[in-house]
PDB file of N, CA and C in Angstrom:
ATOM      1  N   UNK A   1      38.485   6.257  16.231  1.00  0.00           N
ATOM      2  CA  UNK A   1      37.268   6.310  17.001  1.00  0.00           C
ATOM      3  C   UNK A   1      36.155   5.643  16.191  1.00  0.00           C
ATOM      4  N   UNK A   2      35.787   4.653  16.802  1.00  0.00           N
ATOM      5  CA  UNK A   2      34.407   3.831  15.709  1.00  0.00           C
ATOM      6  C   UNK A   2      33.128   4.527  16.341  1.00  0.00           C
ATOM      7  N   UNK A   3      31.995   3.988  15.173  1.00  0.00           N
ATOM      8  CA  UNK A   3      30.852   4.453  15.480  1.00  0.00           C
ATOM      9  C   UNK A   3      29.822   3.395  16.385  1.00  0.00           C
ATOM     10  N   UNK A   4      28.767   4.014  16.913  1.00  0.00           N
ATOM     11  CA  UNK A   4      28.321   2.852  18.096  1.00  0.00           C
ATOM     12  C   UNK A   4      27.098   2.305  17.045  1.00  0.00           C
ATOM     13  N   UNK A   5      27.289   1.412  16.018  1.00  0.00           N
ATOM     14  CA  UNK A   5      26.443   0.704  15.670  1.00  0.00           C
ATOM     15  C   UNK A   5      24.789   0.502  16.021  1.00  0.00           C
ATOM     16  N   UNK A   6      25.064   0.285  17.427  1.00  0.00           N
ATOM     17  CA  UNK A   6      23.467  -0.290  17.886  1.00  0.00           C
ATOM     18  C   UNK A   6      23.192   0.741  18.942  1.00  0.00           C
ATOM     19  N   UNK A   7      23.402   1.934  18.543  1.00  0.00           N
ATOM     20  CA  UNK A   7      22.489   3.091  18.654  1.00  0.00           C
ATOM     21  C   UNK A   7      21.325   3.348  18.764  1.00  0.00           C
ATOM     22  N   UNK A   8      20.542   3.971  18.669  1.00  0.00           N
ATOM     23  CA  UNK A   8      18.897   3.931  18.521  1.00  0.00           C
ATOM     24  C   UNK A   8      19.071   5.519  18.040  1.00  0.00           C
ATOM     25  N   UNK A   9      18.138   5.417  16.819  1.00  0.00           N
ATOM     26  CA  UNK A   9      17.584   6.700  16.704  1.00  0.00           C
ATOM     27  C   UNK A   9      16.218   6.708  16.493  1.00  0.00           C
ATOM     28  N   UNK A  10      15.568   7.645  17.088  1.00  0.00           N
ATOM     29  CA  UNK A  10      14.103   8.156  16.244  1.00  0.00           C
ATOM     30  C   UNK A  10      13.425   8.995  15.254  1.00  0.00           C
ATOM     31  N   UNK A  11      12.832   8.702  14.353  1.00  0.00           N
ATOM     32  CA  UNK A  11      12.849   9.036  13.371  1.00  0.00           C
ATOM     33  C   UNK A  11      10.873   9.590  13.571  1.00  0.00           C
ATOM     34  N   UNK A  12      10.829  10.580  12.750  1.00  0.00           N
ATOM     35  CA  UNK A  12       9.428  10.756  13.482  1.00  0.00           C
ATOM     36  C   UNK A  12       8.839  11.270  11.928  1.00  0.00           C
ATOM     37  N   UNK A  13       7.786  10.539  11.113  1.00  0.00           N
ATOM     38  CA  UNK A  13       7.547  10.484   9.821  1.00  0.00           C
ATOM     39  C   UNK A  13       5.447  11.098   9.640  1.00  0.00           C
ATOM     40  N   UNK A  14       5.428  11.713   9.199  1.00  0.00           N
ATOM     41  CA  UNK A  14       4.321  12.471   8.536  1.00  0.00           C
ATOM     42  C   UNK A  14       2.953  11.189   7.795  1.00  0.00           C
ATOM     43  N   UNK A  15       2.274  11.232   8.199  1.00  0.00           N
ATOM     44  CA  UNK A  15       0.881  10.584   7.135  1.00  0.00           C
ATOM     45  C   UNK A  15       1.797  10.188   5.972  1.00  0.00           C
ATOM     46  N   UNK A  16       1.818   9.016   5.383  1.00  0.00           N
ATOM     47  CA  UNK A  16       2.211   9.136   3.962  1.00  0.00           C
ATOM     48  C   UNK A  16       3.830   8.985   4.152  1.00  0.00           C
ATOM     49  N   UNK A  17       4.650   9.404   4.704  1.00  0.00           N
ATOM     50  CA  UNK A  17       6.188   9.192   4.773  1.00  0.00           C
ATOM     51  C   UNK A  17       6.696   8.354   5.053  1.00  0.00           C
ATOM     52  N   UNK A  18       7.907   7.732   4.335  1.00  0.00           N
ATOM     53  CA  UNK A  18       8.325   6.576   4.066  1.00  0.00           C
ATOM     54  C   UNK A  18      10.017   6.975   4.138  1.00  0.00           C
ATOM     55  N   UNK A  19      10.374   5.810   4.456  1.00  0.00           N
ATOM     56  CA  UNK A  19      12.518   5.385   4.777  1.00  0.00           C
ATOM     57  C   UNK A  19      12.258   4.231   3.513  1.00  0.00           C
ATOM     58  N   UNK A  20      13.524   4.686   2.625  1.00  0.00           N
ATOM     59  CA  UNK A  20      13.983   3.439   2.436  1.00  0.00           C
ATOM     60  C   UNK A  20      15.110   3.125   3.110  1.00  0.00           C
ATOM     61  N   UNK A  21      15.079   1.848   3.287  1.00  0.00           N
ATOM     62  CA  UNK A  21      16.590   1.711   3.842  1.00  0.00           C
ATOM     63  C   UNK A  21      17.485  -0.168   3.081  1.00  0.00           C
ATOM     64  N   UNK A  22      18.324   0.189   2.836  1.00  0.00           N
ATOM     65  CA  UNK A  22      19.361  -1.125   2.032  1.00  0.00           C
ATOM     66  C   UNK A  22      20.360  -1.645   3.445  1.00  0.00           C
ATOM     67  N   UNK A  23      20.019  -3.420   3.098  1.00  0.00           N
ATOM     68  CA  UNK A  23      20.669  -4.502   3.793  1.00  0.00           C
ATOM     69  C   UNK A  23      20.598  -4.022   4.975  1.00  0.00           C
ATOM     70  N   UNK A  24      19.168  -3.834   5.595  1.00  0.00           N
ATOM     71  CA  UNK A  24      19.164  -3.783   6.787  1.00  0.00           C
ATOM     72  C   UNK A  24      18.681  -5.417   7.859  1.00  0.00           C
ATOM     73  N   UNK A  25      18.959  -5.985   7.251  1.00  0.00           N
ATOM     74  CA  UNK A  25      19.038  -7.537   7.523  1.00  0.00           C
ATOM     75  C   UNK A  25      19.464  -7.801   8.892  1.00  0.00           C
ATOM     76  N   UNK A  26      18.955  -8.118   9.735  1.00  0.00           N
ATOM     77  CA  UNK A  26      19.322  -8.235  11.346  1.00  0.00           C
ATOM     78  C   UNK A  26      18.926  -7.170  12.115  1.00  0.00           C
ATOM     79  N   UNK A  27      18.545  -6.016  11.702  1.00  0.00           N
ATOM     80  CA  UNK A  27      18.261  -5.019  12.764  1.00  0.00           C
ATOM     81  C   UNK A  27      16.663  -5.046  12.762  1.00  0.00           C
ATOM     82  N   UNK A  28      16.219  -4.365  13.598  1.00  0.00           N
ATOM     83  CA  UNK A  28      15.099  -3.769  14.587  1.00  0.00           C
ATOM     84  C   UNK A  28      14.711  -2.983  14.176  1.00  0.00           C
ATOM     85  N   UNK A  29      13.385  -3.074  14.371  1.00  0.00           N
ATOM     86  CA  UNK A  29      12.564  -1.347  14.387  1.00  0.00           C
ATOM     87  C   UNK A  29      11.541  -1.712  15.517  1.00  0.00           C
ATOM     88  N   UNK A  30      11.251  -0.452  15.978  1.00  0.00           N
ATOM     89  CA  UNK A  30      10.326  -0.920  16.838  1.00  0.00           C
ATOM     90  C   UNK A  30       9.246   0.565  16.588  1.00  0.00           C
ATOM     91  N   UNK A  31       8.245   0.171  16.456  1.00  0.00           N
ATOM     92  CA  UNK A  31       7.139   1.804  16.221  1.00  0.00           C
ATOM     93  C   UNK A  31       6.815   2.259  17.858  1.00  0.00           C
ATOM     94  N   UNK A  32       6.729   3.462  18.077  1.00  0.00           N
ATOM     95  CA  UNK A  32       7.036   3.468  19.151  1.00  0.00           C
ATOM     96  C   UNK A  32       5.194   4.738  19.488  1.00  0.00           C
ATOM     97  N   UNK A  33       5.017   4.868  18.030  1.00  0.00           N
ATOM     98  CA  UNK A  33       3.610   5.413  18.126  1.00  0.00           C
ATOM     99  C   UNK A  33       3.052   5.740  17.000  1.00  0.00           C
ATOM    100  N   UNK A  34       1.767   5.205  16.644  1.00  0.00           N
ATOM    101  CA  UNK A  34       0.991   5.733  15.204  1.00  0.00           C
ATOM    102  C   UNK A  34       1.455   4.171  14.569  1.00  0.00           C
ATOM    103  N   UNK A  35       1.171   3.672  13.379  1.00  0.00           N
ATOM    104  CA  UNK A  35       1.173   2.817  12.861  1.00  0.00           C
ATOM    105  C   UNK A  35       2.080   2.266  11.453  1.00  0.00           C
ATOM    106  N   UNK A  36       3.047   1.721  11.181  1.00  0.00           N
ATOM    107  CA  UNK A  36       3.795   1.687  10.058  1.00  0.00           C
ATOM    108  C   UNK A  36       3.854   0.293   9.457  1.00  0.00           C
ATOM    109  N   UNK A  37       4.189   0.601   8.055  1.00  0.00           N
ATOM    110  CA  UNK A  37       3.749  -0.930   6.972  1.00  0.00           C
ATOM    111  C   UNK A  37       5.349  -0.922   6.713  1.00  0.00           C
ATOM    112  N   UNK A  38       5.513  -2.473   6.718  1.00  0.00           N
ATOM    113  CA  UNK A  38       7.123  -2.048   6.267  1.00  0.00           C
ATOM    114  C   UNK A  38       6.799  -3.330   4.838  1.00  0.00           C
ATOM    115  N   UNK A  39       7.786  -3.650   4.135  1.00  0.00           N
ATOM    116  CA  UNK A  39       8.197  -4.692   2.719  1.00  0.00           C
ATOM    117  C   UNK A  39       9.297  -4.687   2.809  1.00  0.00           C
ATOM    118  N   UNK A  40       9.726  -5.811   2.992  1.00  0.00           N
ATOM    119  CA  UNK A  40      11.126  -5.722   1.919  1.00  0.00           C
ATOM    120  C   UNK A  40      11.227  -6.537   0.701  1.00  0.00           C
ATOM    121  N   UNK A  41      12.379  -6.560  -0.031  1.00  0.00           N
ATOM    122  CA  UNK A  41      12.483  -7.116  -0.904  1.00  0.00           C
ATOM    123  C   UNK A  41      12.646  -8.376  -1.198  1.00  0.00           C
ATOM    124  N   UNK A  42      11.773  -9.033  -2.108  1.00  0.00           N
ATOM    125  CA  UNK A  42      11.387 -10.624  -2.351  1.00  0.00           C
ATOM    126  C   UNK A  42      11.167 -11.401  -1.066  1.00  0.00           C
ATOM    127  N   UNK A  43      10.230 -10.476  -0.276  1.00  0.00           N
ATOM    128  CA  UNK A  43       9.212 -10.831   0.135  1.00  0.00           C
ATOM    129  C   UNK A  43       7.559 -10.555   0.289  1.00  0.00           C
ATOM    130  N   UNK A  44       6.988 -11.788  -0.224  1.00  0.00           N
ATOM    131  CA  UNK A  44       5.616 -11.134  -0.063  1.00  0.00           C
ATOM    132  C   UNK A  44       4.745 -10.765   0.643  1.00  0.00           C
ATOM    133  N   UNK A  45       5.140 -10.975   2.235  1.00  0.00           N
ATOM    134  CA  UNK A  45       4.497 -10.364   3.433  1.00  0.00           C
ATOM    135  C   UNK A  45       4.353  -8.657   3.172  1.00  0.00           C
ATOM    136  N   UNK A  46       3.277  -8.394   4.066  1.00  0.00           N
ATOM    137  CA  UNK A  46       2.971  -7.040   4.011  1.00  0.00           C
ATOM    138  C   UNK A  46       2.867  -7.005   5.641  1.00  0.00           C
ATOM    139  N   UNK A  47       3.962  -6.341   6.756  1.00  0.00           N
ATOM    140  CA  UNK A  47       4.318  -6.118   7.966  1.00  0.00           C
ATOM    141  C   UNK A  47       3.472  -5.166   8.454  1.00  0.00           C
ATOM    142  N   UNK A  48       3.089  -5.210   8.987  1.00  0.00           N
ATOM    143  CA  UNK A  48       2.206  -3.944   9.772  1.00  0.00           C
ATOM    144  C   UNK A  48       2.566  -3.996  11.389  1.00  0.00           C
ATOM    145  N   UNK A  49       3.339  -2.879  11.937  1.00  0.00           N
ATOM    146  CA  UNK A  49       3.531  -2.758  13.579  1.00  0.00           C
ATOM    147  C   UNK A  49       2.723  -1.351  13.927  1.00  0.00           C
ATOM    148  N   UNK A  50       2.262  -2.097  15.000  1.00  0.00           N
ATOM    149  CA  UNK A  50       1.332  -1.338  16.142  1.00  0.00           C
ATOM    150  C   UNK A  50       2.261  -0.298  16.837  1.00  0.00           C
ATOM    151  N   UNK A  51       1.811   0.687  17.846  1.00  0.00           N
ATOM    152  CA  UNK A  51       2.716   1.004  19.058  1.00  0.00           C
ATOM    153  C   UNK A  51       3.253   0.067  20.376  1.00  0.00           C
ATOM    154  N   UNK A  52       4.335   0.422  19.934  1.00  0.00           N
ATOM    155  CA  UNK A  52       5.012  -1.090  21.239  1.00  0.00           C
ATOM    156  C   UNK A  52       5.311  -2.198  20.205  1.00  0.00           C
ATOM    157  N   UNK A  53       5.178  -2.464  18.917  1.00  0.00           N
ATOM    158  CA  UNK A  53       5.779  -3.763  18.613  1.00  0.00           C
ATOM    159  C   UNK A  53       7.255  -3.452  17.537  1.00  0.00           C
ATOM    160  N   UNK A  54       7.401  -4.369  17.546  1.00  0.00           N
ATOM    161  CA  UNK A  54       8.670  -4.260  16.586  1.00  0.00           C
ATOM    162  C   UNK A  54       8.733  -5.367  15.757  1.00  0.00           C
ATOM    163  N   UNK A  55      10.286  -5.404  14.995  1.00  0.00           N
ATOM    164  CA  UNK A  55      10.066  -6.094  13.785  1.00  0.00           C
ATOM    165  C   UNK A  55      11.648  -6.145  13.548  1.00  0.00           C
ATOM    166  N   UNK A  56      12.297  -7.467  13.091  1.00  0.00           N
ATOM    167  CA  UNK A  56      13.848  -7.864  12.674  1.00  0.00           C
ATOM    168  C   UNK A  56      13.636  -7.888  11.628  1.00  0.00           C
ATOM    169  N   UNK A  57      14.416  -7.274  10.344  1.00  0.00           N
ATOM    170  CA  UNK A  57      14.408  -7.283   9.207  1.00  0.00           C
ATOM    171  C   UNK A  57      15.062  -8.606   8.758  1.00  0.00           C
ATOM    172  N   UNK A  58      14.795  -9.483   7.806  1.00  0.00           N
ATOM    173  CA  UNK A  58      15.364 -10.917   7.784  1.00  0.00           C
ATOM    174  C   UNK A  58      16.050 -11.060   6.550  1.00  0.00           C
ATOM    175  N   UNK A  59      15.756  -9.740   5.720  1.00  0.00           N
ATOM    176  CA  UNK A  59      16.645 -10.221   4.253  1.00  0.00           C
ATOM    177  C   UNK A  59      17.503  -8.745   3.933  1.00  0.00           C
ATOM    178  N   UNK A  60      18.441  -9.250   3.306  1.00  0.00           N
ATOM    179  CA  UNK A  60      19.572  -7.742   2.426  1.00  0.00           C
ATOM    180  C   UNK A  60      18.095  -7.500   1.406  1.00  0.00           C
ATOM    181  N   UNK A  61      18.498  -6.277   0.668  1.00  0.00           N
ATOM    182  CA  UNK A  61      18.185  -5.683  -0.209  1.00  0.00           C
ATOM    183  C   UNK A  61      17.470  -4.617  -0.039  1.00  0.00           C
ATOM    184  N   UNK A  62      16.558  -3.710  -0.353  1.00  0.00           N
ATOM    185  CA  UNK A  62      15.209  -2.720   0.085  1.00  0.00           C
ATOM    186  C   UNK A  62      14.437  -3.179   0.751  1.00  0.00           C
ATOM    187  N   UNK A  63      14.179  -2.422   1.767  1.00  0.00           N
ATOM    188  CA  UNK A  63      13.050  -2.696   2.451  1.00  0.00           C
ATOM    189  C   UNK A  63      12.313  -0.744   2.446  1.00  0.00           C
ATOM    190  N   UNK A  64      11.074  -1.106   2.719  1.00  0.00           N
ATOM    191  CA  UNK A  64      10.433   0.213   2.652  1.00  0.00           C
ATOM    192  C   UNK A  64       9.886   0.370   4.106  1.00  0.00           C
ATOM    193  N   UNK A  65       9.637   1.480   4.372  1.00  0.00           N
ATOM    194  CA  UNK A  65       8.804   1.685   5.960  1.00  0.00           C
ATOM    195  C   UNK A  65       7.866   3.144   5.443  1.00  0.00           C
ATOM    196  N   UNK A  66       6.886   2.628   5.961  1.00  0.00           N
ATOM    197  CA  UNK A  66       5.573   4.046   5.559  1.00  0.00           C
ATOM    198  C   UNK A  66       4.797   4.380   6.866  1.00  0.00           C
ATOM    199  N   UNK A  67       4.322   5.314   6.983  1.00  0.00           N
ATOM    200  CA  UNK A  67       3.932   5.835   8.405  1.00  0.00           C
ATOM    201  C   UNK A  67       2.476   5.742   7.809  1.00  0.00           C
ATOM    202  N   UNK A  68       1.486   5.060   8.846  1.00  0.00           N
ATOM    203  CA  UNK A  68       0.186   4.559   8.337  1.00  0.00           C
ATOM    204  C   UNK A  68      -1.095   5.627   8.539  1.00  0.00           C
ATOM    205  N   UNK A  69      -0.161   5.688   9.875  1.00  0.00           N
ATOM    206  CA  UNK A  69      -1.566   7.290  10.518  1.00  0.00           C
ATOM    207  C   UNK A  69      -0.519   7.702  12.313  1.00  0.00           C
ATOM    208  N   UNK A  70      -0.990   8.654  12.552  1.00  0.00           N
ATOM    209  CA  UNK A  70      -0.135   9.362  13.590  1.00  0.00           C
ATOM    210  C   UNK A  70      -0.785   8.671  14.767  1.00  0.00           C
ATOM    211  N   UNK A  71       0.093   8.987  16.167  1.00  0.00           N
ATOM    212  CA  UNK A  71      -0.373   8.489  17.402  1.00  0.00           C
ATOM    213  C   UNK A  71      -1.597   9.520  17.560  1.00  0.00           C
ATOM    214  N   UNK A  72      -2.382   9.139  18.535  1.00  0.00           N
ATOM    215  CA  UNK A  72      -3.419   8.948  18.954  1.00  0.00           C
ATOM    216  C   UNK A  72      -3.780   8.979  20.550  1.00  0.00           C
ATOM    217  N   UNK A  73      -4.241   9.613  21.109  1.00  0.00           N
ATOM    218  CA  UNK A  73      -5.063   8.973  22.644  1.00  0.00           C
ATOM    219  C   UNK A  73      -6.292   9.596  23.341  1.00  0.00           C
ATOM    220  N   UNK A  74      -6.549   9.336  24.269  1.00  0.00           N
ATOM    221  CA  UNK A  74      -7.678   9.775  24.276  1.00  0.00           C
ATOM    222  C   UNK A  74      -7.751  10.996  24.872  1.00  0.00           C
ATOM    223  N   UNK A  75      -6.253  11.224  25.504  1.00  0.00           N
ATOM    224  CA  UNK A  75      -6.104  12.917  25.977  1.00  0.00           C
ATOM    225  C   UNK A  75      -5.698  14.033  24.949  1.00  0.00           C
ATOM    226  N   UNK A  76      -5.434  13.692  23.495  1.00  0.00           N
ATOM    227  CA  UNK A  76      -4.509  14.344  22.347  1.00  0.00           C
ATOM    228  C   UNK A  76      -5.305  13.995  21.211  1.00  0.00           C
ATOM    229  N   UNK A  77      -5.591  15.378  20.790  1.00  0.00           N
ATOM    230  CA  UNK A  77      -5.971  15.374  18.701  1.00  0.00           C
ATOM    231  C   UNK A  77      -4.950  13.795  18.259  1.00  0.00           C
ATOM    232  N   UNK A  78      -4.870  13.761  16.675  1.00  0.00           N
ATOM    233  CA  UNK A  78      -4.142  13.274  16.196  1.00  0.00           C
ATOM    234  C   UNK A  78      -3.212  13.917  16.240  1.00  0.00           C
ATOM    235  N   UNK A  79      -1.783  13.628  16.193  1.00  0.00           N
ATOM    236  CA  UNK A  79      -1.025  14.380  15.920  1.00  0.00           C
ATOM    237  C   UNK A  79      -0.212  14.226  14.403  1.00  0.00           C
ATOM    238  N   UNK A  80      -0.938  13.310  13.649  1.00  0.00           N
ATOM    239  CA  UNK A  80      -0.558  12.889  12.308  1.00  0.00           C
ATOM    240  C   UNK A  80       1.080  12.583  12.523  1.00  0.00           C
ATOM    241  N   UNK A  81       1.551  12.098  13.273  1.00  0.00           N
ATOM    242  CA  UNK A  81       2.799  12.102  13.617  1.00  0.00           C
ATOM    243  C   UNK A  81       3.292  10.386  13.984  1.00  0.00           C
ATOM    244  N   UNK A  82       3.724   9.430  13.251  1.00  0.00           N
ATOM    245  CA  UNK A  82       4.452   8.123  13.675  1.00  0.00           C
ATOM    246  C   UNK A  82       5.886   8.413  13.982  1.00  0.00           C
ATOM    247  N   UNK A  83       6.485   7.395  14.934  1.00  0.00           N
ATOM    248  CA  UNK A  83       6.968   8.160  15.723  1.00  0.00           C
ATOM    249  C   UNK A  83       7.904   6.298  15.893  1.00  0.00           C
ATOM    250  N   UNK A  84       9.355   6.285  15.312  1.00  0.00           N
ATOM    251  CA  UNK A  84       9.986   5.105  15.124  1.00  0.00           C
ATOM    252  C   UNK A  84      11.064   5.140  15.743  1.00  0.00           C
ATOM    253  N   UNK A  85      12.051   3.953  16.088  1.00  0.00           N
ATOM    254  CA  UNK A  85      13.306   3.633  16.457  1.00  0.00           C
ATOM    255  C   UNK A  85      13.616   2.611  15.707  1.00  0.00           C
ATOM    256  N   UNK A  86      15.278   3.403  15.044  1.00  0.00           N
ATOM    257  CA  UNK A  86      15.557   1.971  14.772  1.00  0.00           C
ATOM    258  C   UNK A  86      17.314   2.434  14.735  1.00  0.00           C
ATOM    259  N   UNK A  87      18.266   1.341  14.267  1.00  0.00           N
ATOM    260  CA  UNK A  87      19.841   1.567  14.761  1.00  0.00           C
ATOM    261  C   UNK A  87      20.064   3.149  13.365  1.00  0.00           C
ATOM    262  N   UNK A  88      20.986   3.389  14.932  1.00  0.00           N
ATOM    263  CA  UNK A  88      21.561   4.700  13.950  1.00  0.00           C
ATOM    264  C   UNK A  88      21.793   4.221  12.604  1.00  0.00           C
ATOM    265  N   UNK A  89      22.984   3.629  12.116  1.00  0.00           N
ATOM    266  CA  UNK A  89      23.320   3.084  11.482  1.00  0.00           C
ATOM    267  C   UNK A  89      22.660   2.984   9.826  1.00  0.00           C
ATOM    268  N   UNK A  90      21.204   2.692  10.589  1.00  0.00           N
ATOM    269  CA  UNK A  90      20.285   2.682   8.868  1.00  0.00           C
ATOM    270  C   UNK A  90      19.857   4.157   8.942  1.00  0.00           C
ATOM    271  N   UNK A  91      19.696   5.196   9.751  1.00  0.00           N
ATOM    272  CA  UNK A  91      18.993   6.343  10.039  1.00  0.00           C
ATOM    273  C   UNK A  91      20.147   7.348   9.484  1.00  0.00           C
ATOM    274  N   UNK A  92      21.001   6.874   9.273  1.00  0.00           N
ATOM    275  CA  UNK A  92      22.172   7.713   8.639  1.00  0.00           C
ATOM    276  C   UNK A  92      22.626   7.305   7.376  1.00  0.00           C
ATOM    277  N   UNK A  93      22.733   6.050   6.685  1.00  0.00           N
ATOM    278  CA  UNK A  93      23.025   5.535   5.330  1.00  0.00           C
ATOM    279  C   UNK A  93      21.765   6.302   4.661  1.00  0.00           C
ATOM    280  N   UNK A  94      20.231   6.506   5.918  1.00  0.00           N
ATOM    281  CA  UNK A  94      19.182   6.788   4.883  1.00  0.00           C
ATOM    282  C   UNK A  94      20.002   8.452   3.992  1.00  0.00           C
ATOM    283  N   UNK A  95      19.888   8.956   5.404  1.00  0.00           N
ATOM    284  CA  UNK A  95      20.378  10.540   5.210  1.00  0.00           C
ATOM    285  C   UNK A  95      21.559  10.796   4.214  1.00  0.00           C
ATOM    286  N   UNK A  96      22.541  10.033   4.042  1.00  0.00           N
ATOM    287  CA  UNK A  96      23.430   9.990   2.899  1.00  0.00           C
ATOM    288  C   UNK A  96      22.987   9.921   1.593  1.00  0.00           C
ATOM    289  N   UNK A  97      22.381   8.597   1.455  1.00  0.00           N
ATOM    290  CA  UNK A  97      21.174   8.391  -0.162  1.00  0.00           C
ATOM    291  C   UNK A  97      20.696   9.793  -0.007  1.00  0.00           C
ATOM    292  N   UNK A  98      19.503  10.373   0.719  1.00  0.00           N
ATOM    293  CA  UNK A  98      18.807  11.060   0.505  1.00  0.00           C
ATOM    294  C   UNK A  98      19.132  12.398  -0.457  1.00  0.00           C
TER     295      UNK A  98
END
């Protein structure tokens, strides 16, 4: 029985909380609320996604993801809460390292 690769999970990260995740090269994230900085390795861009955008990771090695500030609206406090998707796949290698 194999695993379904291109899964989606959500991952829902605190002010300040951060994934690392290794050779995630070809996959997706997409922020789905609140604001996140991602890096990866030997590159010098600094990524920043909104709610609603996403982002293909383009190189192997570390990449980092940090939750910038929580969603927001004009009917809801903060909820200090970012709020991500990305393939099972890295959402579970994280949980193994961890």
């Amino acid at each position: 029985m194999g695993t379904d690769t291109d899964a989606l999970c959500t991952k829902r990260l605190a002010p300040g909380g951060a994934l690392q995740l290794r050779d995630a090269a070809g996959c997706t994230i997409m922020c789905c609320a609140g604001t996140v900085w991602i890096t990866q390795e030997n590159d010098i861009r600094d990524i920043f996604l909104a709610a609603g955008e996403r982002f293909t990771f383009d190189r192997k090695g570390l990449a980092l993801i940090r939750a910038e500030k929580g969603m927001q609206d004009e009917w809801m406090a903060d909820t200090g809460i970012t709020v991500i998707c990305l393939p099972a796949r890295l959402v579970l290698g994280q949980m193994r390292d961890s």
